[in-house]
N, C-alpha and C. Protein backbone atom coordinates (compact mmCIF):
# COMPACT_ATOMS: atom_id res chain seq x y z
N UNK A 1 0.82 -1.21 0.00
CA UNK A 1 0.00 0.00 0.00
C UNK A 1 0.86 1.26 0.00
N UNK A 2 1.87 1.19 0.88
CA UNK A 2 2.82 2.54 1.04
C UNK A 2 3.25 2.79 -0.45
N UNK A 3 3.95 1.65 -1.31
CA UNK A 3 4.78 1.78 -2.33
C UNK A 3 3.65 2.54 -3.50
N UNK A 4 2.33 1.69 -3.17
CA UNK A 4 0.92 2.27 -4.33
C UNK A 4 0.98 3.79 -4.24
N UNK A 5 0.64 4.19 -2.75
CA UNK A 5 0.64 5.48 -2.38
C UNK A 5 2.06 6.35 -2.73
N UNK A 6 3.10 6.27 -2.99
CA UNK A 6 4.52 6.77 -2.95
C UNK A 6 4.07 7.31 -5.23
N UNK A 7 3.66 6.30 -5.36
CA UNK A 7 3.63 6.02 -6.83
C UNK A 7 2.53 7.30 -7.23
N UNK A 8 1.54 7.00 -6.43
CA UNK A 8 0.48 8.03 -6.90
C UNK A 8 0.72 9.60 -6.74
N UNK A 9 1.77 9.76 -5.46
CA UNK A 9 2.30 11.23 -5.09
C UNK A 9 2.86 11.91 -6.46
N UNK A 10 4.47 10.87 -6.93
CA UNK A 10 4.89 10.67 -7.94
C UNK A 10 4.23 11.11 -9.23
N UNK A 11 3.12 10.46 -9.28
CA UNK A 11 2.26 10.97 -10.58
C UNK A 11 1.18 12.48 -10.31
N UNK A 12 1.28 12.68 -9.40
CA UNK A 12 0.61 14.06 -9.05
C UNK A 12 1.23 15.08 -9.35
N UNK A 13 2.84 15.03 -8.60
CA UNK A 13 3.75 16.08 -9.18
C UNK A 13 4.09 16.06 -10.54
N UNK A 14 4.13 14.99 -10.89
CA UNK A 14 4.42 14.74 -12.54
C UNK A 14 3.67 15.69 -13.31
N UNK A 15 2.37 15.90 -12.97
CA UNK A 15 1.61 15.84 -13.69
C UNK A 15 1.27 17.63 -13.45
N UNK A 16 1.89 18.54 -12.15
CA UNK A 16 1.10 19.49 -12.24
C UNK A 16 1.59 20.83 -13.18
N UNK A 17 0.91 21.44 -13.09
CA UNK A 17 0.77 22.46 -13.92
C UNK A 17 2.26 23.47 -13.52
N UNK A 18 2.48 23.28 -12.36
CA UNK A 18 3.75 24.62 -11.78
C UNK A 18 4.77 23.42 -12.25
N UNK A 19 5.04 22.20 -12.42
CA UNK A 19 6.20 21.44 -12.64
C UNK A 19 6.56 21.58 -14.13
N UNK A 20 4.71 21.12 -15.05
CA UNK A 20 5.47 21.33 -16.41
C UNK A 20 6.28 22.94 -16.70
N UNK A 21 5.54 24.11 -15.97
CA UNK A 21 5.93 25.27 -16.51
C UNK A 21 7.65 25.14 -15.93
N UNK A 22 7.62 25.45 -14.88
CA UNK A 22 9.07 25.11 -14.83
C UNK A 22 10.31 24.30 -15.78
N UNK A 23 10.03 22.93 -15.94
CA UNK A 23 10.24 22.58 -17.24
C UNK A 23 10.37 22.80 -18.36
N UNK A 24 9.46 24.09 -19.34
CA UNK A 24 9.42 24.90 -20.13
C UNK A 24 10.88 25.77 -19.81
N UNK A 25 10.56 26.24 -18.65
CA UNK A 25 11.55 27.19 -18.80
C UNK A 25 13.19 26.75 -18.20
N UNK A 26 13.66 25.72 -17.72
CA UNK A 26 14.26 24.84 -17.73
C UNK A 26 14.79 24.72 -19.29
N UNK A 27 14.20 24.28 -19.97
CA UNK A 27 14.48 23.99 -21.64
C UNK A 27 14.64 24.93 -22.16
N UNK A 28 14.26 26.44 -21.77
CA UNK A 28 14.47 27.39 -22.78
C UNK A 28 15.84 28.28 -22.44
N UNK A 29 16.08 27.95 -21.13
CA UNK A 29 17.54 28.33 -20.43
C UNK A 29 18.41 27.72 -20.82
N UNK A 30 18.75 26.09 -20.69
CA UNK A 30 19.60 25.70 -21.54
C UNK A 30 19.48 25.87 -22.85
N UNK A 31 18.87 25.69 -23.76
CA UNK A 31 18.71 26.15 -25.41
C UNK A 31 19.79 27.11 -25.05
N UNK A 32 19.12 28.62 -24.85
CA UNK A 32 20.00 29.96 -24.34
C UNK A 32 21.53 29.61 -23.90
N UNK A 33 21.85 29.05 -23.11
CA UNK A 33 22.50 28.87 -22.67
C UNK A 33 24.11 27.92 -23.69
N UNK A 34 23.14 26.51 -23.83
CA UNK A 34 24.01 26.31 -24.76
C UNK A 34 24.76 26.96 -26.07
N UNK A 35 23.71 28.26 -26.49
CA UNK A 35 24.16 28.79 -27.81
C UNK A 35 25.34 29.69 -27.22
N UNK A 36 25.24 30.42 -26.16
CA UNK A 36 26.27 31.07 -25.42
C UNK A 36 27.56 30.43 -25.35
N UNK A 37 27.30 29.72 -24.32
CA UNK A 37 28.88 28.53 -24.01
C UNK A 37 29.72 27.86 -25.31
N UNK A 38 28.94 27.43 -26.06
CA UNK A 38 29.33 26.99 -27.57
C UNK A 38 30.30 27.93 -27.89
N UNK A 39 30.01 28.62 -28.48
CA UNK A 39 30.61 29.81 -28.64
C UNK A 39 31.75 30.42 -28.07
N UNK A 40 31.33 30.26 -27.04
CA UNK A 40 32.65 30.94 -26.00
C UNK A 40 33.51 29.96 -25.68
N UNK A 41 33.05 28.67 -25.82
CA UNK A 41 34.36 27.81 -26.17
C UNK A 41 35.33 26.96 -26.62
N UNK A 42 34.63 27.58 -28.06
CA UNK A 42 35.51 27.05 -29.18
C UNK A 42 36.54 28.35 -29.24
N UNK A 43 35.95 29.67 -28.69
CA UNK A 43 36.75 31.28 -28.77
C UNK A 43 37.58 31.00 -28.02
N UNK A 44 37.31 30.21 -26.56
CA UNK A 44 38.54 30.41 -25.84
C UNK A 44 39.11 29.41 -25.77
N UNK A 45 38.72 28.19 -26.33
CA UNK A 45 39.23 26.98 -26.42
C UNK A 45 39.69 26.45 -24.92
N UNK A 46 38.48 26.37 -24.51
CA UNK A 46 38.20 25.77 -23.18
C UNK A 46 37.14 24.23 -23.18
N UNK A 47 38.06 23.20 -23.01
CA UNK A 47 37.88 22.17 -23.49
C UNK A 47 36.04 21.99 -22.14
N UNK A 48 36.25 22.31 -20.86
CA UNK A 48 35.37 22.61 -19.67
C UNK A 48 34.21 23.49 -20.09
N UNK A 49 34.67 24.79 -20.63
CA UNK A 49 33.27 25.41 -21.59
C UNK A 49 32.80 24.63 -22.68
N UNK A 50 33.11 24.03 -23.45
CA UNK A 50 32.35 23.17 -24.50
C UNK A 50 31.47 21.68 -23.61
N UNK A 51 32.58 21.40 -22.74
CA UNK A 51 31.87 20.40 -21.82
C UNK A 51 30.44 20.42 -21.40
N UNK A 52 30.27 21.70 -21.07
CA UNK A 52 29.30 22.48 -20.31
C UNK A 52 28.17 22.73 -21.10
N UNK A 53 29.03 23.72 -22.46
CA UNK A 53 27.85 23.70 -23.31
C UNK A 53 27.06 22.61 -24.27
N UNK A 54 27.91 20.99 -24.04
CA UNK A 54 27.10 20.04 -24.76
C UNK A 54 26.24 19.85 -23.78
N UNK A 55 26.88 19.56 -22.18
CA UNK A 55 25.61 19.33 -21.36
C UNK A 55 24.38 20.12 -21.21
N UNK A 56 24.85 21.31 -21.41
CA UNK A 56 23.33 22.25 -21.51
C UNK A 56 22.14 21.85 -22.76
N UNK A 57 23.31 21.35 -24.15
CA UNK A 57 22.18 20.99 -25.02
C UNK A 57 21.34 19.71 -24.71
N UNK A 58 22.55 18.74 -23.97
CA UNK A 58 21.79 17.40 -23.40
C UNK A 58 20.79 17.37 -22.35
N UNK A 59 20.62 18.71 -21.60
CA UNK A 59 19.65 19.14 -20.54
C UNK A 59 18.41 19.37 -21.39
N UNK A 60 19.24 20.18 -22.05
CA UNK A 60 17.45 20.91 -23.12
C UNK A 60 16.74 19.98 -23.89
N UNK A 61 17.57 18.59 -24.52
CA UNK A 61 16.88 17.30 -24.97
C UNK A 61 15.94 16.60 -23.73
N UNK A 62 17.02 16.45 -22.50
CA UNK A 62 16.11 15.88 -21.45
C UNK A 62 14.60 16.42 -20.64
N UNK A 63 14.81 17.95 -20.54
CA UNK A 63 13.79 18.70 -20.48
C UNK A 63 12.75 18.29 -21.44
N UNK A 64 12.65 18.17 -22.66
CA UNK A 64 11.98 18.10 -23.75
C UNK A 64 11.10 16.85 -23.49
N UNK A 65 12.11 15.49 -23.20
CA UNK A 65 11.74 14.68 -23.43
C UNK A 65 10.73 14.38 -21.74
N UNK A 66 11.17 14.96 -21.02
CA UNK A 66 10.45 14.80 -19.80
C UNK A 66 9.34 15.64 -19.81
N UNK A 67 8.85 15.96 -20.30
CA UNK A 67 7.97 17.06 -20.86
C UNK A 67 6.53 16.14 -21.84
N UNK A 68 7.49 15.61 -22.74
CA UNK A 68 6.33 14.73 -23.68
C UNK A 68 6.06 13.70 -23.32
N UNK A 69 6.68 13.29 -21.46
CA UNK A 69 6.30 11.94 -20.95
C UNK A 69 5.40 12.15 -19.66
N UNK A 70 4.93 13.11 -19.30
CA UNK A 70 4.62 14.19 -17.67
C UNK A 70 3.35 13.62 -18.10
N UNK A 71 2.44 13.14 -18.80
CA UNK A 71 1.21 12.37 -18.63
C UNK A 71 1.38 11.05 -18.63
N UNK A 72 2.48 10.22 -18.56
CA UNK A 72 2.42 8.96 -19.04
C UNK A 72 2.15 8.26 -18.17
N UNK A 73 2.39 6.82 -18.01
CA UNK A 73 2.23 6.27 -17.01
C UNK A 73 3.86 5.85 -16.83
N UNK A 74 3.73 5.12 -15.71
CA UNK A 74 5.17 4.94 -14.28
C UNK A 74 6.37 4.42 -15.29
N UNK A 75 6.08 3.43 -16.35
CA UNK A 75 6.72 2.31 -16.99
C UNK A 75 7.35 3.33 -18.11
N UNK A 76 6.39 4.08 -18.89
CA UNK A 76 7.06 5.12 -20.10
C UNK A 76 7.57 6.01 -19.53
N UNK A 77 7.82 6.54 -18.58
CA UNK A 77 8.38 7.76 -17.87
C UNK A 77 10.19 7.07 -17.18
N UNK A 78 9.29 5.67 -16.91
CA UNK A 78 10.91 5.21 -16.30
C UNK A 78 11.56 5.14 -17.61
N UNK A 79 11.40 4.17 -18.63
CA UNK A 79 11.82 3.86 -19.92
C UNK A 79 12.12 5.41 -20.61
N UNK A 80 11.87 6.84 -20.42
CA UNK A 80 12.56 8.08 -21.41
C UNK A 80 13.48 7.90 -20.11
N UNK A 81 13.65 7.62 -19.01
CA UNK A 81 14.64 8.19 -17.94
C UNK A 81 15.73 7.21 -18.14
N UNK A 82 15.86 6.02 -18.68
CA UNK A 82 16.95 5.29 -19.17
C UNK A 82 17.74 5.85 -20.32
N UNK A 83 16.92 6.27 -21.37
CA UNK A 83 17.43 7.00 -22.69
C UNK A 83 18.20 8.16 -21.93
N UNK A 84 17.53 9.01 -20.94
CA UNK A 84 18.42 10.02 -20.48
C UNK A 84 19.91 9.58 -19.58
N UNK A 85 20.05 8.47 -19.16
CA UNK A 85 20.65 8.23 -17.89
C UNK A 85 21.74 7.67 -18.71
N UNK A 86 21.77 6.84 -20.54
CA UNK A 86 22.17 6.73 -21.37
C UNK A 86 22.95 8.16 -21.97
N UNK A 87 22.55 9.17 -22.48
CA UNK A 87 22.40 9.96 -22.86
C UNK A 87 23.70 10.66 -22.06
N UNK A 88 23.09 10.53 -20.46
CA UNK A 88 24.45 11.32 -19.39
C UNK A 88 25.70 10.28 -19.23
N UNK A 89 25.67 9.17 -19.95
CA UNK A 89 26.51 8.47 -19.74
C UNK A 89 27.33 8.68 -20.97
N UNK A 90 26.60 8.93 -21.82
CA UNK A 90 27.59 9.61 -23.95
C UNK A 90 28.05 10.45 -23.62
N UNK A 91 27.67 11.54 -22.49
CA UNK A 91 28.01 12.90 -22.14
C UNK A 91 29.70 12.69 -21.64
N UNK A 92 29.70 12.00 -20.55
CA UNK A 92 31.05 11.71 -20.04
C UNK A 92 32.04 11.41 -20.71
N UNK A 93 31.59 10.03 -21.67
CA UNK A 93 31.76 9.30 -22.11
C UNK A 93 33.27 10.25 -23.38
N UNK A 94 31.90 10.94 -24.07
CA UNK A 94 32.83 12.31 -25.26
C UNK A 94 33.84 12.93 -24.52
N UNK A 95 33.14 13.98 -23.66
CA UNK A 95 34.08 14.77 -22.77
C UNK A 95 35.43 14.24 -22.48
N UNK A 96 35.25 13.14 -21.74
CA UNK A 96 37.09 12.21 -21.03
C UNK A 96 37.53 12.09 -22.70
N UNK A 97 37.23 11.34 -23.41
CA UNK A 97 37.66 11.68 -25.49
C UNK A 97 38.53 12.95 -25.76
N UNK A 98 37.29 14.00 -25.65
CA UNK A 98 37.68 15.82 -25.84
C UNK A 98 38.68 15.94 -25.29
N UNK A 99 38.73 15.33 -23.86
CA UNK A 99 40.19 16.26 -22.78
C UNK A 99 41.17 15.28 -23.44
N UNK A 100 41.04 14.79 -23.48
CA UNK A 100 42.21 13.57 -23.87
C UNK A 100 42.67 13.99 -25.00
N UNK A 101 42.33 13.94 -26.44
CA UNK A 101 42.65 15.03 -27.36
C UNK A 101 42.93 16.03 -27.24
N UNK A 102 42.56 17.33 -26.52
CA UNK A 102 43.06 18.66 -26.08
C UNK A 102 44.69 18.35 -25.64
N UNK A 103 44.72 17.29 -24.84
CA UNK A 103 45.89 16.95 -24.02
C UNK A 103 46.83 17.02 -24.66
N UNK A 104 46.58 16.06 -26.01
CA UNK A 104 47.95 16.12 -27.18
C UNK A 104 47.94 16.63 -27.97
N UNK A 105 47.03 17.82 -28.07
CA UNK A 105 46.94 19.07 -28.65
C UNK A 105 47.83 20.08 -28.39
N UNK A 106 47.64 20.50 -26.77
CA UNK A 106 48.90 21.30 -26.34
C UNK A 106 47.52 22.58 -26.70
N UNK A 107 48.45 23.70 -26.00
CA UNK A 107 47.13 25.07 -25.97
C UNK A 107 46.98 25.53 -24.46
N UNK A 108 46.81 26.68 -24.15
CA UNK A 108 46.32 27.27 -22.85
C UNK A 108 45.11 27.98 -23.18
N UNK A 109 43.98 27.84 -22.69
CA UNK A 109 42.54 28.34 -22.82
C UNK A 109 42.60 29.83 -22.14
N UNK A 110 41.49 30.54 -22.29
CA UNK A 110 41.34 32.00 -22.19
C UNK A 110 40.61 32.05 -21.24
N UNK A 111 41.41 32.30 -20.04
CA UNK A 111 40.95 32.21 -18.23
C UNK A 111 39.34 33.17 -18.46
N UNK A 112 39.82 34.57 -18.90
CA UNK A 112 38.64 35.75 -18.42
C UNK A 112 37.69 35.29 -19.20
N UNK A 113 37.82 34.47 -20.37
CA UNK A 113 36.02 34.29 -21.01
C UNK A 113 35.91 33.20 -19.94
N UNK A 114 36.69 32.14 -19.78
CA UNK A 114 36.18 31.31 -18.97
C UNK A 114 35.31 31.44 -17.76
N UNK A 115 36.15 32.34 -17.01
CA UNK A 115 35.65 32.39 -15.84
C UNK A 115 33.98 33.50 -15.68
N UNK A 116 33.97 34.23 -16.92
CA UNK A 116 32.65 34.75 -17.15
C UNK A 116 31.44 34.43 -17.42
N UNK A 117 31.75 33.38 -18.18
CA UNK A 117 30.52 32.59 -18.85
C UNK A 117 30.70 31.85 -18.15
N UNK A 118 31.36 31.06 -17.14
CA UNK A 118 30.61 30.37 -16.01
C UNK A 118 29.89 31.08 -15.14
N UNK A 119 30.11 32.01 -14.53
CA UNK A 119 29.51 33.15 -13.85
C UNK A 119 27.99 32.91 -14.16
N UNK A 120 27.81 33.70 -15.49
CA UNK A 120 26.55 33.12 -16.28
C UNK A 120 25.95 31.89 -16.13
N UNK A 121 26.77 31.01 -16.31
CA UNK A 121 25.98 29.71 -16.57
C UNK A 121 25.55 29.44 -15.03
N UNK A 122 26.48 29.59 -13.98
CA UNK A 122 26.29 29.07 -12.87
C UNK A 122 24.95 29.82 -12.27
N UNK A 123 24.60 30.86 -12.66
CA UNK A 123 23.67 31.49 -12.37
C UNK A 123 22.46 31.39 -12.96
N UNK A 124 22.55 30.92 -14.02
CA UNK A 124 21.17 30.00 -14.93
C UNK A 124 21.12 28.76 -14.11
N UNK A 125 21.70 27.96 -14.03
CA UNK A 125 21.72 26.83 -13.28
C UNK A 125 21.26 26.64 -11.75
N UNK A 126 21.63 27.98 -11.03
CA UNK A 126 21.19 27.62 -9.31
C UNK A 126 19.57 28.17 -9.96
N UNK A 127 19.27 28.98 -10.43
CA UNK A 127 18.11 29.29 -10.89
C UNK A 127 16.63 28.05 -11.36
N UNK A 128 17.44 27.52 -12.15
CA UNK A 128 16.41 26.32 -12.63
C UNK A 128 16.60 25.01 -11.25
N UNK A 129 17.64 24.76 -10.93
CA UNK A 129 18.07 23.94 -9.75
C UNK A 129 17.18 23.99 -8.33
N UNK A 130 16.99 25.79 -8.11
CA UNK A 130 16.23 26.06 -7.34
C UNK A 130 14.63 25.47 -7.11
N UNK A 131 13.99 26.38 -8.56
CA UNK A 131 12.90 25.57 -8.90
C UNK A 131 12.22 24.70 -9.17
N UNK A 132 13.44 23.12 -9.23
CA UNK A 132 13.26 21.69 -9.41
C UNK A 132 13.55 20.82 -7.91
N UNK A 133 13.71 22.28 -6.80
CA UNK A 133 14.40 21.79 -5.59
C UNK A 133 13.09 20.25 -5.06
N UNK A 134 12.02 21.21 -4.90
CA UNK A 134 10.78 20.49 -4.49
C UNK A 134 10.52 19.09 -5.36
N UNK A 135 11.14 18.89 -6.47
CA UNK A 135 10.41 17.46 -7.09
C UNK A 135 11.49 16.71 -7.37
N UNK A 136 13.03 16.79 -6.37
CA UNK A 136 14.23 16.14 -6.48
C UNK A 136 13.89 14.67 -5.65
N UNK A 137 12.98 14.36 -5.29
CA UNK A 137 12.55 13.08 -4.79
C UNK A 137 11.83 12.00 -5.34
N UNK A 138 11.44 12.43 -6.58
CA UNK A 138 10.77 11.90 -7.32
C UNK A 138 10.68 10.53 -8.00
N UNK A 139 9.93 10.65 -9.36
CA UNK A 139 10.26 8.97 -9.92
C UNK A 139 11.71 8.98 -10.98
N UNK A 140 12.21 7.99 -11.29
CA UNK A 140 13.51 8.47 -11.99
C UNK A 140 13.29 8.74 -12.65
N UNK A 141 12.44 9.96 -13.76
CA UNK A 141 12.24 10.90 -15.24
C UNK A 141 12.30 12.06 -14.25
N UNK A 142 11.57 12.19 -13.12
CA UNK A 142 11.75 13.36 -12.07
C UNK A 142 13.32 13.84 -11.63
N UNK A 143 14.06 12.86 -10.94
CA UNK A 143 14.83 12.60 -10.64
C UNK A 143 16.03 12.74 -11.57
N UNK A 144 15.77 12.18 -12.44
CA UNK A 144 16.83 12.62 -13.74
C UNK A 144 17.16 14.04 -14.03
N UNK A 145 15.86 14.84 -14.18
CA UNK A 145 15.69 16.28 -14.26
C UNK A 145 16.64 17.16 -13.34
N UNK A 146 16.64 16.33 -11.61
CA UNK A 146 16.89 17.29 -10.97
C UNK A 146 18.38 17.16 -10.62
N UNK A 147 19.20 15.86 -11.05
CA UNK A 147 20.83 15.67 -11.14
C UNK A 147 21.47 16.63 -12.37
N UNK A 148 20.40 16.27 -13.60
CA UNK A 148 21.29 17.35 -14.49
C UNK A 148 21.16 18.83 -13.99
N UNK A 149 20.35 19.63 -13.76
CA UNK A 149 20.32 20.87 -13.00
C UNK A 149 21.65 20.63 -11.99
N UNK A 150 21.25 19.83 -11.03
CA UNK A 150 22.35 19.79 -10.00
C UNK A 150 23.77 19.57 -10.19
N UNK A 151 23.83 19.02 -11.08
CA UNK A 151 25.13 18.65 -11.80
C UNK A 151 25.91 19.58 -12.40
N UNK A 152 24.97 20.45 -13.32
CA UNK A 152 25.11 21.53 -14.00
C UNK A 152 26.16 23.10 -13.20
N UNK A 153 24.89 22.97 -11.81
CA UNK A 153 25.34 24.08 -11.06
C UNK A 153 27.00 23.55 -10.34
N UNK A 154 27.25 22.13 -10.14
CA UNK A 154 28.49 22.43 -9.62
C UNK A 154 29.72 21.98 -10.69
N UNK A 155 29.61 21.91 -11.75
CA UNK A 155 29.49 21.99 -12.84
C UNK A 155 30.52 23.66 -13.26
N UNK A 156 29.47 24.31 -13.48
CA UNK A 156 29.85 25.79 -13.09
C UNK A 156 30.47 26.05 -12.44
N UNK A 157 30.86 25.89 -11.04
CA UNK A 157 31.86 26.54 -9.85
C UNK A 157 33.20 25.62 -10.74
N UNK A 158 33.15 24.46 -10.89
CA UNK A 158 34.39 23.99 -11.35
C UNK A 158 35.15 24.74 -12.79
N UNK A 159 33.91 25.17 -13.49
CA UNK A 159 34.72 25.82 -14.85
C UNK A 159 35.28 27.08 -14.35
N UNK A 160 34.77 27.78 -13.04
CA UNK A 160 35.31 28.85 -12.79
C UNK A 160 36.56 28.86 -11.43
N UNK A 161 36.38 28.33 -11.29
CA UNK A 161 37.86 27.09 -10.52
C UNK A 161 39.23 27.14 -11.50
N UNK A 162 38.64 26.78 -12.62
CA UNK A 162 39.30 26.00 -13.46
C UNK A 162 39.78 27.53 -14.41
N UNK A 163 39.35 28.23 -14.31
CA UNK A 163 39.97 29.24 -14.72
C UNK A 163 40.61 30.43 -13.96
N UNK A 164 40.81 30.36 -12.79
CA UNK A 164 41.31 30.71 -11.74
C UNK A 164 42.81 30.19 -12.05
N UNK A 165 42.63 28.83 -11.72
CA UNK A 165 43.88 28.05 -12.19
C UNK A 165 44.78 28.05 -13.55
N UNK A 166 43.74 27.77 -14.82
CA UNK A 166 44.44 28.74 -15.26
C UNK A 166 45.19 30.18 -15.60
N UNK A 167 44.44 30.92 -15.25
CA UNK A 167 45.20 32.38 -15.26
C UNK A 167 46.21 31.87 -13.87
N UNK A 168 46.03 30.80 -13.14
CA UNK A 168 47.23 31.68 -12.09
C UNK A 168 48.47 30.56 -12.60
N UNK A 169 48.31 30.05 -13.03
CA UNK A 169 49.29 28.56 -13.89
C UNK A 169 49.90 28.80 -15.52
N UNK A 170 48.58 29.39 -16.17
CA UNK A 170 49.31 29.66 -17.85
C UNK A 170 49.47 28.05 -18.21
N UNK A 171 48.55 27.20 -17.46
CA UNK A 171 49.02 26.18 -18.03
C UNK A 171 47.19 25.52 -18.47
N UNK A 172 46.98 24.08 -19.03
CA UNK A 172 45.73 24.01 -19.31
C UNK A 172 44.76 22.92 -18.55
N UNK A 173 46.23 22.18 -17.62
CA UNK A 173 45.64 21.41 -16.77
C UNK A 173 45.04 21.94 -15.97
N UNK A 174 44.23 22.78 -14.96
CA UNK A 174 43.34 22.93 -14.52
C UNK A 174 41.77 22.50 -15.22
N UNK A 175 41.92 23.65 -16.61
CA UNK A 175 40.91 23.16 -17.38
C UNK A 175 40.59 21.62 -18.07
N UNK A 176 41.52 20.90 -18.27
CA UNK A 176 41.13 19.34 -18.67
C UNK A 176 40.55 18.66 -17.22
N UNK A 177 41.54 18.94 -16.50
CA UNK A 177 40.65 18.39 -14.99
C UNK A 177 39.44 18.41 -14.63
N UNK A 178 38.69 19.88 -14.90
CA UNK A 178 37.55 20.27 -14.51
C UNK A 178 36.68 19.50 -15.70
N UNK A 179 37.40 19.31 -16.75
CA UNK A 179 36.35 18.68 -17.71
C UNK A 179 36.18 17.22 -17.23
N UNK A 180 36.92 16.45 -17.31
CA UNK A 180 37.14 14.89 -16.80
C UNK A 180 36.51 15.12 -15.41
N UNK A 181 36.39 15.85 -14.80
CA UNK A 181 35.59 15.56 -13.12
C UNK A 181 34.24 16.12 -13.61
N UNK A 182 33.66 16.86 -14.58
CA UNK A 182 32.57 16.77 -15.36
C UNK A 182 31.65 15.63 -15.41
N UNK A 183 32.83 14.79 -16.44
CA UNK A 183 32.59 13.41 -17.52
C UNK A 183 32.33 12.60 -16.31
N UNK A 184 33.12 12.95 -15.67
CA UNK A 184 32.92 11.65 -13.84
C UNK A 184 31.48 11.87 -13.93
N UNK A 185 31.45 13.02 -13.26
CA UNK A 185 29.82 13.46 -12.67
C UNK A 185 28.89 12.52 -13.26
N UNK A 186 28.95 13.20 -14.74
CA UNK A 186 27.57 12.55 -15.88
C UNK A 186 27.77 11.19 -16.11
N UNK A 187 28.92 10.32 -15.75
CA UNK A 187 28.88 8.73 -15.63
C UNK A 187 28.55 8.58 -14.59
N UNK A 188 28.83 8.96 -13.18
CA UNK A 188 27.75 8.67 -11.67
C UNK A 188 26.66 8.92 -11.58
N UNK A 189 25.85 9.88 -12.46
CA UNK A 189 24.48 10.55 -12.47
C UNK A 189 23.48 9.63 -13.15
N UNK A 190 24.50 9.56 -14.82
CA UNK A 190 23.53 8.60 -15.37
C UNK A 190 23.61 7.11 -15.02
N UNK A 191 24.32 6.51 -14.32
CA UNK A 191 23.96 4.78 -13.43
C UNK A 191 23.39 5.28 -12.46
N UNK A 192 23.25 6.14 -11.98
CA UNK A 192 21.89 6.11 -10.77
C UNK A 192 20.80 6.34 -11.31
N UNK A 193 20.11 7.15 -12.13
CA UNK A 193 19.08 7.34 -13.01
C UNK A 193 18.81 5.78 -13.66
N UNK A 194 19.53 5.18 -14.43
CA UNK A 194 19.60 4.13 -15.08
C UNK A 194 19.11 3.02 -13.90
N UNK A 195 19.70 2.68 -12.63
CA UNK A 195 19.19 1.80 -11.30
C UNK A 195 18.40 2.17 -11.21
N UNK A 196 17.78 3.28 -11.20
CA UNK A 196 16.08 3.71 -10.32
C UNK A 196 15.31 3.34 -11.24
N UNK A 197 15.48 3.64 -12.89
CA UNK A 197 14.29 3.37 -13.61
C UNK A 197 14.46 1.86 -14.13
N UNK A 198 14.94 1.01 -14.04
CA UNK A 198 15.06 -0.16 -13.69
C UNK A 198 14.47 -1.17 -13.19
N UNK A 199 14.63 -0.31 -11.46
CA UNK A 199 13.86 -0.40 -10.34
C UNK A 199 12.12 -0.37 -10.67
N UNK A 200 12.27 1.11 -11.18
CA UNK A 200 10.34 1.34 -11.41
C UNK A 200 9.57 0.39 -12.71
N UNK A 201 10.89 -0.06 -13.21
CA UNK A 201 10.02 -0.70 -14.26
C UNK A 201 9.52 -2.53 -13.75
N UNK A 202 10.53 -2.97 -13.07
CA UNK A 202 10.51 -4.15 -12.35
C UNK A 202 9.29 -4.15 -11.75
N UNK A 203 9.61 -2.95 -10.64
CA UNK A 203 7.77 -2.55 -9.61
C UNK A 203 7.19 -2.75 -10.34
N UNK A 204 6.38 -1.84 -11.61
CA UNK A 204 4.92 -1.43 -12.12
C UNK A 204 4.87 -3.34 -12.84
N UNK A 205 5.75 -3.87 -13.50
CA UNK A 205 5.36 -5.28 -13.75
C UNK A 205 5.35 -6.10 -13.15
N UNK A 206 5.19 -5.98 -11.41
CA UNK A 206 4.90 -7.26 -10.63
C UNK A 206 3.76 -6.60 -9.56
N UNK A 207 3.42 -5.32 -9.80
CA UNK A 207 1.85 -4.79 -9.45
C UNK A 207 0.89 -4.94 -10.52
């Protein structure tokens, strides 16, 4: 009965009207967001800003897709939260690739865009993070939502870390670091997302 009741909460928040809007605007911040960071770091050739800005586009897919599943039932909502938990696992996956290439590239990235457009980003991020605070308990399509936000925001403090270090180094290891402890993140994020909806799909086929 508890687990029935836990399930039905689950589908209430799913379902209300202040969650999808949030969501909306969730998706339209990263969109924004990613076109920014893109940009700024291929300019400054900050392997951590491009990091950032694929994850923002992979946020704005997941937003999307959690969005066209917020009526579904328990089983299709777990099943888009695998594709996402997949999805944060390609994320890492590229990134540790990217730094690794940068590596034998050779190059020092451009500390002051860096550390600006994280500024930015980190501040889009506690923003939407904030507003997903209340439904971080959720079912794993919920739950998924609220690691990439969360991820995102510390995420941000590291690109601006990471350019600290560089300007005080002239060198680029700070910035590959911060990318690869990124790529970590989005491989720990997406196997927990991936276990929970797993989990919910096992439940709803033996209720």
């Amino acid at each position: 009965m508890s687990a029935h009741c836990g399930h039905t909460h689950n589908d209430k928040q799913a379902n209300s009207p202040r969650y999808r809007k949030i969501l909306w605007v969730a998706l339209i911040v990263n969109l924004a967001m990613f076109a920014i960071e893109i940009g700024a770091g291929f300019k400054s050739g900050s392997t951590s800003l491009l990091a950032d800005a694929i994850d923002f586009f992979g946020d704005a897919a997941n937003y999307g897709v959690s969005l066209a599943v917020l009526s579904a039932g328990v089983v299709l909502r777990a099943r888009a939260a695998l594709l996402k938990g997949v999805c944060m696992i390609a994320f890492g996956l590229f990134v540790l690739g990217r730094a690794a290439w940068m590596f034998n590239q050779g190059g020092t990235p451009e500390a002051f865009t860096m550390g600006s457009i994280g500024l930015l980003a980190l501040s889009a991020n506690v923003a939407v993070a904030a507003m997903l605070y209340a439904y971080r308990e959720g079912d794993a399509n919920m739950r998924s939502v609220w690691l990439c936000s969360r991820n995102d925001a510390i995420g941000n403090v590291a690109v601006m870390l990471a350019a600290l270090g560089v300007l005080g180094t002239g060198s680029a290891w700070p910035d590959l670091l911060v990318a690869s402890g990124m790529a970590v993140l989005a491989l720990v994020g997406g196997w927990s997302v991936i276990k929970q909806a797993f989990g919910e799909i096992r439940h709803a086929k033996t209720t």
